[in-house]
C-alpha atoms as a PDB file:
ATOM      1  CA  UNK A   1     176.889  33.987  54.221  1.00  0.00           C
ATOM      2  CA  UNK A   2     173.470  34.408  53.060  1.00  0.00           C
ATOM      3  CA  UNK A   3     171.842  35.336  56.315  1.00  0.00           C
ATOM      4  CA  UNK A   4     174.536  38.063  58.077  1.00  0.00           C
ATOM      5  CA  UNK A   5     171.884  38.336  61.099  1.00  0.00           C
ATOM      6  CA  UNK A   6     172.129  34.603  62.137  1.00  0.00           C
ATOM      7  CA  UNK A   7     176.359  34.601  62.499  1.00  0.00           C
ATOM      8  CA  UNK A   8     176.290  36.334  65.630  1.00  0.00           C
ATOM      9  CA  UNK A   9     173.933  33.087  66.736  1.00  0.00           C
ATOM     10  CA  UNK A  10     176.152  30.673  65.009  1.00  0.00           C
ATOM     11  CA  UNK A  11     179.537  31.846  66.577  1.00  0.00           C
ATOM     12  CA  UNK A  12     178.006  32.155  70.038  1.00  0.00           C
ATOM     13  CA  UNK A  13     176.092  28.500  69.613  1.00  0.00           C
ATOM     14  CA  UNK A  14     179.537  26.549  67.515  1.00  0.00           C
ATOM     15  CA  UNK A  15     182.131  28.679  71.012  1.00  0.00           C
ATOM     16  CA  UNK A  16     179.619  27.029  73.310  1.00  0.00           C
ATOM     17  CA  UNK A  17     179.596  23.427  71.808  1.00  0.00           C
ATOM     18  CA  UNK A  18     183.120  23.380  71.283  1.00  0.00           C
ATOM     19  CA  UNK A  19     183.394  24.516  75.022  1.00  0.00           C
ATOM     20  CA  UNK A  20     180.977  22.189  76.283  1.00  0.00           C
ATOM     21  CA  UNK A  21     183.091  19.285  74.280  1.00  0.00           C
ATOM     22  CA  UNK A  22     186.179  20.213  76.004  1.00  0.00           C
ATOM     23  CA  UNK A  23     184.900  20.263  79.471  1.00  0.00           C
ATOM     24  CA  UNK A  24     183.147  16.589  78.928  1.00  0.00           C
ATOM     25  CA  UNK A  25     186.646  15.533  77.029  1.00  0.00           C
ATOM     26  CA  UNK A  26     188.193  16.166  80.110  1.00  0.00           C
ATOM     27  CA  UNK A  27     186.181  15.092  82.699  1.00  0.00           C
ATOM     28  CA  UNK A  28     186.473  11.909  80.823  1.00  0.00           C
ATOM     29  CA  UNK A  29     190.285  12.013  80.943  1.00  0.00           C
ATOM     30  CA  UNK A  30     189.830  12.605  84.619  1.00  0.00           C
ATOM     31  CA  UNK A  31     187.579   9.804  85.073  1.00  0.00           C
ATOM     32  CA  UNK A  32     189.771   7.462  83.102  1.00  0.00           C
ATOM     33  CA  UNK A  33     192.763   7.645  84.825  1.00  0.00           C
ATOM     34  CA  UNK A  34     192.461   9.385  88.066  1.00  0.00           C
ATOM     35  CA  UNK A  35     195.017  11.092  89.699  1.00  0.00           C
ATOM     36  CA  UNK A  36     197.679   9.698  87.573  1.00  0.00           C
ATOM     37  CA  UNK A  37     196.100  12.041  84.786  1.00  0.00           C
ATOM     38  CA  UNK A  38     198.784  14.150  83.197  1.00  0.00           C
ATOM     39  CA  UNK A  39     198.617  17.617  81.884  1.00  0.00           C
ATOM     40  CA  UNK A  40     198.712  16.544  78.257  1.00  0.00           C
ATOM     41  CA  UNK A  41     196.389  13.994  77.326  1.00  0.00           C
ATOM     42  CA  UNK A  42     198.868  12.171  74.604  1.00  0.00           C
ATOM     43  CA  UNK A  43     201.195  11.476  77.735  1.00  0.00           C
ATOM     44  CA  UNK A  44     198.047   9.204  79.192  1.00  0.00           C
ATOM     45  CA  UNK A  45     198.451   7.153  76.184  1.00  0.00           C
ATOM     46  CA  UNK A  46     200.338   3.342  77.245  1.00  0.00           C
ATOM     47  CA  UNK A  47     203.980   3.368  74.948  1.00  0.00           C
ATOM     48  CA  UNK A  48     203.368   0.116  74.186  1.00  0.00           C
ATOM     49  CA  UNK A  49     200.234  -0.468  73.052  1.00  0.00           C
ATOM     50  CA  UNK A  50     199.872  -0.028  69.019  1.00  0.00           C
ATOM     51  CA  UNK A  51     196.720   2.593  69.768  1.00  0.00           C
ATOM     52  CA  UNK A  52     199.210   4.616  71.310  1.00  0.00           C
ATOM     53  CA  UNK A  53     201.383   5.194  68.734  1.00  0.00           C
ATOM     54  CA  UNK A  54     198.975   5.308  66.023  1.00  0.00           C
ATOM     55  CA  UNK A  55     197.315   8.215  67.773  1.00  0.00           C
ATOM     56  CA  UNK A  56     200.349   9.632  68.656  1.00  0.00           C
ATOM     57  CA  UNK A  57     201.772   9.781  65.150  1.00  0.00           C
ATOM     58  CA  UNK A  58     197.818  10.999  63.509  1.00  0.00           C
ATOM     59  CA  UNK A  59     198.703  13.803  66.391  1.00  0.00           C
ATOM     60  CA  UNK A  60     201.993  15.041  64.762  1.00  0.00           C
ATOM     61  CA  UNK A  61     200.371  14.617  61.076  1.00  0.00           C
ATOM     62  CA  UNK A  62     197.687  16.592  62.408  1.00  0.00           C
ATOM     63  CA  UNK A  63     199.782  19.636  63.717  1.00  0.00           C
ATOM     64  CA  UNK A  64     202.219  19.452  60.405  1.00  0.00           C
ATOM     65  CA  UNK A  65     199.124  19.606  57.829  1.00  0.00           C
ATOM     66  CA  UNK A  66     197.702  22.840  60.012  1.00  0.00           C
ATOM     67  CA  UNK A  67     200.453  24.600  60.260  1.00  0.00           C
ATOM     68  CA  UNK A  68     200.729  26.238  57.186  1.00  0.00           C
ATOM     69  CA  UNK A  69     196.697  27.391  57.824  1.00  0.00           C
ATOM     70  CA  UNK A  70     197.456  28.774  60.910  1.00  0.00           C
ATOM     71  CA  UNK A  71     200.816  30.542  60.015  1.00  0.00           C
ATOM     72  CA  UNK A  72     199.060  31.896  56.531  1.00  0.00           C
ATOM     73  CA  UNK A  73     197.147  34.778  58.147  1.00  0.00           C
ATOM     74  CA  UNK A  74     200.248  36.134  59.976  1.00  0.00           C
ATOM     75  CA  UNK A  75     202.784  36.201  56.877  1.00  0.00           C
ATOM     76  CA  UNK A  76     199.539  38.145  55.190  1.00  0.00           C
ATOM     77  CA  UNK A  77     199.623  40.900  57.660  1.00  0.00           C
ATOM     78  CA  UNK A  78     203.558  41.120  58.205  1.00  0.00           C
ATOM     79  CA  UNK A  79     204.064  41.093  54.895  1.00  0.00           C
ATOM     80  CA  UNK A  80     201.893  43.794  54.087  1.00  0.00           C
ATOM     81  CA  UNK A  81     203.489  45.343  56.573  1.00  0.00           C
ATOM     82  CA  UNK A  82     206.987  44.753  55.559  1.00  0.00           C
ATOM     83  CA  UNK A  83     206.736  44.707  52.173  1.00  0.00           C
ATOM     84  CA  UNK A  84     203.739  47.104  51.249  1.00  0.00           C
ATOM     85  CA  UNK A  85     200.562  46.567  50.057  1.00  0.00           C
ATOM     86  CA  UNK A  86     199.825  43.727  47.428  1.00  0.00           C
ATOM     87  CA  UNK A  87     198.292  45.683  45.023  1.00  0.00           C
ATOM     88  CA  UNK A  88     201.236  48.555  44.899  1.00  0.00           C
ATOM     89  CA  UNK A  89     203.874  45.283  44.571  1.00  0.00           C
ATOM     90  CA  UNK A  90     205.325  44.632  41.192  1.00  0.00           C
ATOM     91  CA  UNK A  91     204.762  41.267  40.380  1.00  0.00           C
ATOM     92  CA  UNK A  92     207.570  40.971  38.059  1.00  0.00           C
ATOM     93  CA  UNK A  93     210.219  42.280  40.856  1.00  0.00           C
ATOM     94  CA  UNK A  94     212.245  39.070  41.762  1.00  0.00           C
ATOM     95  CA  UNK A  95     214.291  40.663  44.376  1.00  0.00           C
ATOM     96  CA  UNK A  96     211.001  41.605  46.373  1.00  0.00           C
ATOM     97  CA  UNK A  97     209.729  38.010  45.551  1.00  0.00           C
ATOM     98  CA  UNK A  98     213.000  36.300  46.796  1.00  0.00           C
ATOM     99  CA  UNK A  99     212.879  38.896  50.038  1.00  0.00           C
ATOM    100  CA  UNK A 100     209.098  37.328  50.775  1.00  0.00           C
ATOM    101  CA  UNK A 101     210.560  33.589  50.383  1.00  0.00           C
ATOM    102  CA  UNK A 102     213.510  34.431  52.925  1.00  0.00           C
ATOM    103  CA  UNK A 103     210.742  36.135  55.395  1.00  0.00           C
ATOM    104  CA  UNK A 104     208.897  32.955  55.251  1.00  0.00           C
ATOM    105  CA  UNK A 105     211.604  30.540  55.888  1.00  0.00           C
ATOM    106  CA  UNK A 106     212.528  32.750  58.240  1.00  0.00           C
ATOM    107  CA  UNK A 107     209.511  32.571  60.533  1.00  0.00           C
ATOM    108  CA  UNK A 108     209.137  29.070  60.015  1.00  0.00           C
ATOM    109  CA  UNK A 109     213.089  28.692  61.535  1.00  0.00           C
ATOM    110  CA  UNK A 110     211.863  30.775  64.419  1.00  0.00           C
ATOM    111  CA  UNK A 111     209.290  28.681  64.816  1.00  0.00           C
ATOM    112  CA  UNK A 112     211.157  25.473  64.689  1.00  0.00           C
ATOM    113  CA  UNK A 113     213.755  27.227  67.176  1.00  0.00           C
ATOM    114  CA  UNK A 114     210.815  28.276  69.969  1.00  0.00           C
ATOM    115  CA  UNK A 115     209.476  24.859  69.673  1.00  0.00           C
ATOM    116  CA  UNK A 116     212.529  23.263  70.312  1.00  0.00           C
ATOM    117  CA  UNK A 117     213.328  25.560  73.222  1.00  0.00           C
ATOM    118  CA  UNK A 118     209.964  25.282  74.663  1.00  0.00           C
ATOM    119  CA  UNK A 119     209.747  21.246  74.077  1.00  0.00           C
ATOM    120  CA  UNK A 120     209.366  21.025  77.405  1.00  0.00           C
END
């Protein structure tokens, strides 16, 4: 960033609009349908209405390609943790390498687990 003075500005101003969306997005939702409004907004949706679906499906797409950008930043710091620094890693060590791989599959199977547990 070119101008380090204005992010405090542009954090407080991008929280505030992204606030102000979701308050309006819901009052919407509210407006829409009422009492009969549901906690999640994707349950609103008709079944059987081809909007439905398609939304529904861009939804899943949508939480499967961001996954992996919001799990990166927590495999960084455990596996610093875990495994050492990056910089005091060999590079060439396999075992290490295959013990970083199992880590990873490993969080994404808790994941999968909590999800599954928590569907509801």
């Amino acid at each position: 960033m070119e101008r380090k003075q204005d992010f405090k500005k542009i954090l407080i101003l991008v929280i505030a609009s992204l606030t102000l969306f979701y308050i309006l997005f819901s009052l919407l939702v509210v407006h829409a349908f009422g009492d009969k409004t549901q906690t999640m907004a994707l349950l609103n949706l008709p079944d059987d209405s081809g909007i439905g679906w398609v939304v529904k499906i861009i939804y899943c797409t949508q939480l499967i390609a961001t996954y992996p950008i919001t799990i990166y930043p927590v495999n960084l710091s455990m596996e610093k943790r875990i495994f050492g620094p990056e910089e005091l890693r060999n590079p060439k060590d396999i075992k290490t390498h295959w013990q970083m791989n199992g880590y990873r599959a490993l969080v994404v199977a808790i994941t999968i687990i909590i999800s599954l547990a928590l569907k509801d």
